[in-house]
N, C-alpha and C. Protein backbone atom coordinates (compact mmCIF):
# COMPACT_ATOMS: atom_id res chain seq x y z
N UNK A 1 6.62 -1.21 11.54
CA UNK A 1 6.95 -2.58 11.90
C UNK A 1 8.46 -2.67 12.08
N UNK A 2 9.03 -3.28 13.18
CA UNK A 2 10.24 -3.55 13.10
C UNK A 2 10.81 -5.08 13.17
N UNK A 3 11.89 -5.77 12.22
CA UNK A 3 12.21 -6.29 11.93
C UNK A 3 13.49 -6.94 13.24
N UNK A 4 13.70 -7.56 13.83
CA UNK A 4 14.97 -7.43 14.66
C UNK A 4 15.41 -6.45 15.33
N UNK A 5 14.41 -5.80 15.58
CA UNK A 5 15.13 -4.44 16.00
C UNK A 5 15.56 -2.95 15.51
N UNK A 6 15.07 -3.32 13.83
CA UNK A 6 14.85 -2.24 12.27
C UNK A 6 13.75 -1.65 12.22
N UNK A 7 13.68 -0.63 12.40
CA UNK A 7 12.58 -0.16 11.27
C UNK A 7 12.74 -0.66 10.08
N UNK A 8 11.53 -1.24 9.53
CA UNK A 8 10.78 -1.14 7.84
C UNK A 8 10.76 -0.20 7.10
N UNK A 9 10.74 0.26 6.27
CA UNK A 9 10.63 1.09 5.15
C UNK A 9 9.83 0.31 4.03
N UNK A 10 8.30 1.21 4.30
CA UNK A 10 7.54 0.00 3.11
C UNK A 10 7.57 1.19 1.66
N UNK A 11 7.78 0.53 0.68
CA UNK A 11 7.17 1.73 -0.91
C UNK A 11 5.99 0.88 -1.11
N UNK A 12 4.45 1.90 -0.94
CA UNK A 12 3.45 0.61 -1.48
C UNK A 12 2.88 1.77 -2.71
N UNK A 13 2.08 0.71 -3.06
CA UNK A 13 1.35 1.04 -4.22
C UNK A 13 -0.21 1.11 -4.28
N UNK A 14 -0.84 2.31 -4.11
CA UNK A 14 -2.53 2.12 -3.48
C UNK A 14 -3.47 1.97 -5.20
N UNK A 15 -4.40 1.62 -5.05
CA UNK A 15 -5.31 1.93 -6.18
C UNK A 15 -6.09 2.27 -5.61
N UNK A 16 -6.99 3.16 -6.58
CA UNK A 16 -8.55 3.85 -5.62
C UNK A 16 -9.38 2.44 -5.90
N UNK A 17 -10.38 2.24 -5.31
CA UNK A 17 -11.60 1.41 -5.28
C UNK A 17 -13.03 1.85 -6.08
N UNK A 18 -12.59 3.23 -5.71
CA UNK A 18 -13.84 4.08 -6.95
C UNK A 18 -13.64 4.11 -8.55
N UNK A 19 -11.93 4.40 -8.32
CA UNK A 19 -11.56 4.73 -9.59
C UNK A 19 -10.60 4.34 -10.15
N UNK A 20 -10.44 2.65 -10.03
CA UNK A 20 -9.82 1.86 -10.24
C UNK A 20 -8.19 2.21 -11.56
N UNK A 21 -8.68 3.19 -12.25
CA UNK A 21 -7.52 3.42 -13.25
C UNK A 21 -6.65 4.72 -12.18
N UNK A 22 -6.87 5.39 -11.12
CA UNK A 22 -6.35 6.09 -10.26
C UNK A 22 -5.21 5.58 -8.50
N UNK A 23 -3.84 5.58 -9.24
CA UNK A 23 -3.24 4.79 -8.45
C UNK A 23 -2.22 6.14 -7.86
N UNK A 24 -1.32 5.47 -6.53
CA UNK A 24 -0.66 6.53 -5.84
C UNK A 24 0.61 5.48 -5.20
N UNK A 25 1.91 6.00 -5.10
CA UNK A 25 2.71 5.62 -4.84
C UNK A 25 3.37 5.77 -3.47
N UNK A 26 4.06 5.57 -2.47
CA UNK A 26 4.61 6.42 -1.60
C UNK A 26 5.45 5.36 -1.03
N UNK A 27 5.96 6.24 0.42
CA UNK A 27 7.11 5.03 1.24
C UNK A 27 6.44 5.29 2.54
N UNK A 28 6.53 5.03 3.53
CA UNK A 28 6.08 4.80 4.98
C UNK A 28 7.22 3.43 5.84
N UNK A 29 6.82 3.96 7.39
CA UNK A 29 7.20 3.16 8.00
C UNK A 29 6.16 2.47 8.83
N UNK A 30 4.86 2.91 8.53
CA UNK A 30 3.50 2.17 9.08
C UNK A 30 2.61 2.19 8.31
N UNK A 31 2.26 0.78 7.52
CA UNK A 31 1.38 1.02 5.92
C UNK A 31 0.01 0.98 6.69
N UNK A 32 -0.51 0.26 8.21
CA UNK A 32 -1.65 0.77 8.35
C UNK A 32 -2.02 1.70 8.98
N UNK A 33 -1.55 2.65 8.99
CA UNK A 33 -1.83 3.77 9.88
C UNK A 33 -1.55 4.89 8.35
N UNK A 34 -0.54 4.95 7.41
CA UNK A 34 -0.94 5.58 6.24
C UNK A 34 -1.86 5.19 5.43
N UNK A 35 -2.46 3.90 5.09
CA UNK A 35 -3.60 3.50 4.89
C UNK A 35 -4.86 4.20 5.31
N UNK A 36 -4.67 3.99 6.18
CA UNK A 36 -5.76 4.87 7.02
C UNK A 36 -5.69 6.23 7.04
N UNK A 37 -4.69 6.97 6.80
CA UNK A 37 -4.81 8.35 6.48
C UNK A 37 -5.27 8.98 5.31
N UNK A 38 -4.84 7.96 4.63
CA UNK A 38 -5.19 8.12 2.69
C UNK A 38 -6.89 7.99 2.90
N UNK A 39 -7.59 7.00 3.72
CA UNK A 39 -8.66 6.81 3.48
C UNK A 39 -9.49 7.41 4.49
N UNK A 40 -9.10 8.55 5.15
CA UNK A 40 -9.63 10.12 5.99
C UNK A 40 -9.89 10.88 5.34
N UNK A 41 -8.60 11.26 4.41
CA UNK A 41 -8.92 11.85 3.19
C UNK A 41 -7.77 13.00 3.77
N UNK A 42 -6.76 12.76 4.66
CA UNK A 42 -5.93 13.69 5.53
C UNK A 42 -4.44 13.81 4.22
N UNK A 43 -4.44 13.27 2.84
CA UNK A 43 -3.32 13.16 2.10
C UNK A 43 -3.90 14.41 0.77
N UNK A 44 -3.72 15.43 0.53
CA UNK A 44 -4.39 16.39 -0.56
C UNK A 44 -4.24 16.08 -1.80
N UNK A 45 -3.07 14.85 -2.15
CA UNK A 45 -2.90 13.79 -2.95
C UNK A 45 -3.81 12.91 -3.15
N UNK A 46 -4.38 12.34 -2.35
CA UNK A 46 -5.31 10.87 -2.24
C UNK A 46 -6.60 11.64 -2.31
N UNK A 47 -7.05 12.80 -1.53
CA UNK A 47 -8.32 12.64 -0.79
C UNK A 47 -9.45 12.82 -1.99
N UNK A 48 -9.16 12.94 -3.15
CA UNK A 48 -10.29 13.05 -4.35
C UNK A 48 -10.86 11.87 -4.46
N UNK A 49 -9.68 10.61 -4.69
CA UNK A 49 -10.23 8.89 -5.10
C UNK A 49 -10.15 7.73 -3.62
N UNK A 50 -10.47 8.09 -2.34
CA UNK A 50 -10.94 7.65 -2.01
C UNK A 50 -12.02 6.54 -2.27
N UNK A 51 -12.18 5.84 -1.44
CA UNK A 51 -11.39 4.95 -0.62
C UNK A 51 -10.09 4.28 -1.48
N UNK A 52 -9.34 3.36 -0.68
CA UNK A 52 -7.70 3.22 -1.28
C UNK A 52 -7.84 2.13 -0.88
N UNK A 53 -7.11 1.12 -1.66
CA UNK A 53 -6.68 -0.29 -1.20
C UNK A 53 -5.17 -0.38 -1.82
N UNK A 54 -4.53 -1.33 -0.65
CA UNK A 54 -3.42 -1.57 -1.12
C UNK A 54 -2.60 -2.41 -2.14
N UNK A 55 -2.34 -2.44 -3.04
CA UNK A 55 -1.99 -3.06 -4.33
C UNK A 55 -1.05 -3.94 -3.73
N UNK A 56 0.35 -3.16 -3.46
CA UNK A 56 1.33 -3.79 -3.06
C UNK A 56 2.48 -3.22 -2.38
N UNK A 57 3.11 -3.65 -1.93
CA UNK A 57 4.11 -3.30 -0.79
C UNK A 57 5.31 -4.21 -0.49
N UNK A 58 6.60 -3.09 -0.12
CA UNK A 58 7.96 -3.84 -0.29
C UNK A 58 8.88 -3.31 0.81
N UNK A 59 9.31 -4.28 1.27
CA UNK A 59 9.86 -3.39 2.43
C UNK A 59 11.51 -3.92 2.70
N UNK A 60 11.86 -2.46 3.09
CA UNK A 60 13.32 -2.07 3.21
C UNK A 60 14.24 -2.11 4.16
N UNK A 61 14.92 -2.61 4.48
CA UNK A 61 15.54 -1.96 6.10
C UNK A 61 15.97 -0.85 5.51
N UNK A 62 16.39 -0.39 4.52
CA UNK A 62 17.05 0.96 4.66
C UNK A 62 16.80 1.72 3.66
N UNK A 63 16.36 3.22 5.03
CA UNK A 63 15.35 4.21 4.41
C UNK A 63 15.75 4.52 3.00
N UNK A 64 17.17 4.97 2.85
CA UNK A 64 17.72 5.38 1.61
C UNK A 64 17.25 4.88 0.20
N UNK A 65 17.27 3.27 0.40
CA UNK A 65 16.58 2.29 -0.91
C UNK A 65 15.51 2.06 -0.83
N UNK A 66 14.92 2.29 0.02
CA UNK A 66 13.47 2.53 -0.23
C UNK A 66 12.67 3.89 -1.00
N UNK A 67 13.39 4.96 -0.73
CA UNK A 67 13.73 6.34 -1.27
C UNK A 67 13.57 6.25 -2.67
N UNK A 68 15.05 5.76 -3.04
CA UNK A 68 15.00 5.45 -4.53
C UNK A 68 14.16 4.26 -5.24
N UNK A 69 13.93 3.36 -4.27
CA UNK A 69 13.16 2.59 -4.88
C UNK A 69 11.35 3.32 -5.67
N UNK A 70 11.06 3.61 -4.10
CA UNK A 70 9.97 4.74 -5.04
C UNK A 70 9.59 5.80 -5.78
N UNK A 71 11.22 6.27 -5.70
CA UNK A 71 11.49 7.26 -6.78
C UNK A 71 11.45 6.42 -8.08
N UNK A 72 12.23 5.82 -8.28
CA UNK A 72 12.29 5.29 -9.70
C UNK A 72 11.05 4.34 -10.22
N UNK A 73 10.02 4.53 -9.40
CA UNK A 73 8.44 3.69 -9.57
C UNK A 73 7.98 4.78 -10.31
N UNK A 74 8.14 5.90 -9.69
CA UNK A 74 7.57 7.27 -10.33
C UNK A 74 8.22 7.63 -11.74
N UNK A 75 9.17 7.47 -12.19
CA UNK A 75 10.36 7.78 -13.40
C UNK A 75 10.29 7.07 -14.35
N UNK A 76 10.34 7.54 -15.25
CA UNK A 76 11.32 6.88 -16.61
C UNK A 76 10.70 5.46 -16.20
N UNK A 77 11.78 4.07 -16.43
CA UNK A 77 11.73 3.05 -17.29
C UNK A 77 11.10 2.41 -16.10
N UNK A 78 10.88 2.74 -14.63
CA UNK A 78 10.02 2.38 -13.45
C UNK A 78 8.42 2.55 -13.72
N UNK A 79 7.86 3.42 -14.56
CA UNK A 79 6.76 3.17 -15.18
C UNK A 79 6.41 2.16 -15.63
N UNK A 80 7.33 1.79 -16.94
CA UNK A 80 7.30 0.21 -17.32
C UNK A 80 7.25 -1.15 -16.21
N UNK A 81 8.46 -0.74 -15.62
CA UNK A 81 8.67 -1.62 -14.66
C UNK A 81 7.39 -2.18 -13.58
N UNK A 82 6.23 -1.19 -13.18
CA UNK A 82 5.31 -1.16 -12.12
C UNK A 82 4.20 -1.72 -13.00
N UNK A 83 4.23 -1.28 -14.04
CA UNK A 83 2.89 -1.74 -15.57
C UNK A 83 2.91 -3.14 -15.64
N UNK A 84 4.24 -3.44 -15.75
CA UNK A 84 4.76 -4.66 -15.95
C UNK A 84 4.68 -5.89 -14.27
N UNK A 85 4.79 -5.14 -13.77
CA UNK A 85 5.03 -5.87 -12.59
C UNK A 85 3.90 -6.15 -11.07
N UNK A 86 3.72 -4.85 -11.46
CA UNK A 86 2.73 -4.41 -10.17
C UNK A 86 0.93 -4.37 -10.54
N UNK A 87 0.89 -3.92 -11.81
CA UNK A 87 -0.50 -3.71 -12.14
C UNK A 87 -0.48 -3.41 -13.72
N UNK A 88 -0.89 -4.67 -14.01
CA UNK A 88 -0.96 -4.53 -15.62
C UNK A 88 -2.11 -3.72 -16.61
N UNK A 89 -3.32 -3.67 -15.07
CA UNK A 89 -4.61 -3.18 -16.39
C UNK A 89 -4.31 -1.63 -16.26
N UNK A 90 -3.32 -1.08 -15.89
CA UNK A 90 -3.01 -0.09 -15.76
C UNK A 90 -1.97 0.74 -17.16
């Protein structure tokens, strides 16, 4: 998606639908077209908990903070932070 003339930078957050306590993180610049890849089963990450729905999603103009943004989802006190924020029964 572009913004003014930007690329987006989305970090979303998938949960499986099967296996609801099985979640996956990432960044993209097209959440439905990686959506849809996760749920081909084309990600060697994803393709066990199929099907995927999207939790949530945040988007960046710039690739860099989007980078770290989903880095630090994955890390340390960003654990808390996503538990807390993004998905609590988790």
């Amino acid at each position: 998606m572009r913004e003014h003339g930007q690329t987006m930078h989305y970090v979303y957050l998938l949960r499986s639908i099967r296996n609801p306590d099985q979640c996956y993180i990432s960044e993209t610049t097209d959440l439905k077209k990686r959506l849809a890849e996760h749920n081909a089963g084309l990600s060697i990450h994803t393709n066990k908990f199929r099907p995927w729905e999207i939790e949530v999603y945040l988007g960046f103009k710039d690739k860099v903070k989007a980078i770290e943004f989903e880095t630090y989802l994955k890390h340390g006190s960003g654990h808390a932070f996503r538990k807390k924020h993004f998905w609590s029964k988790i």
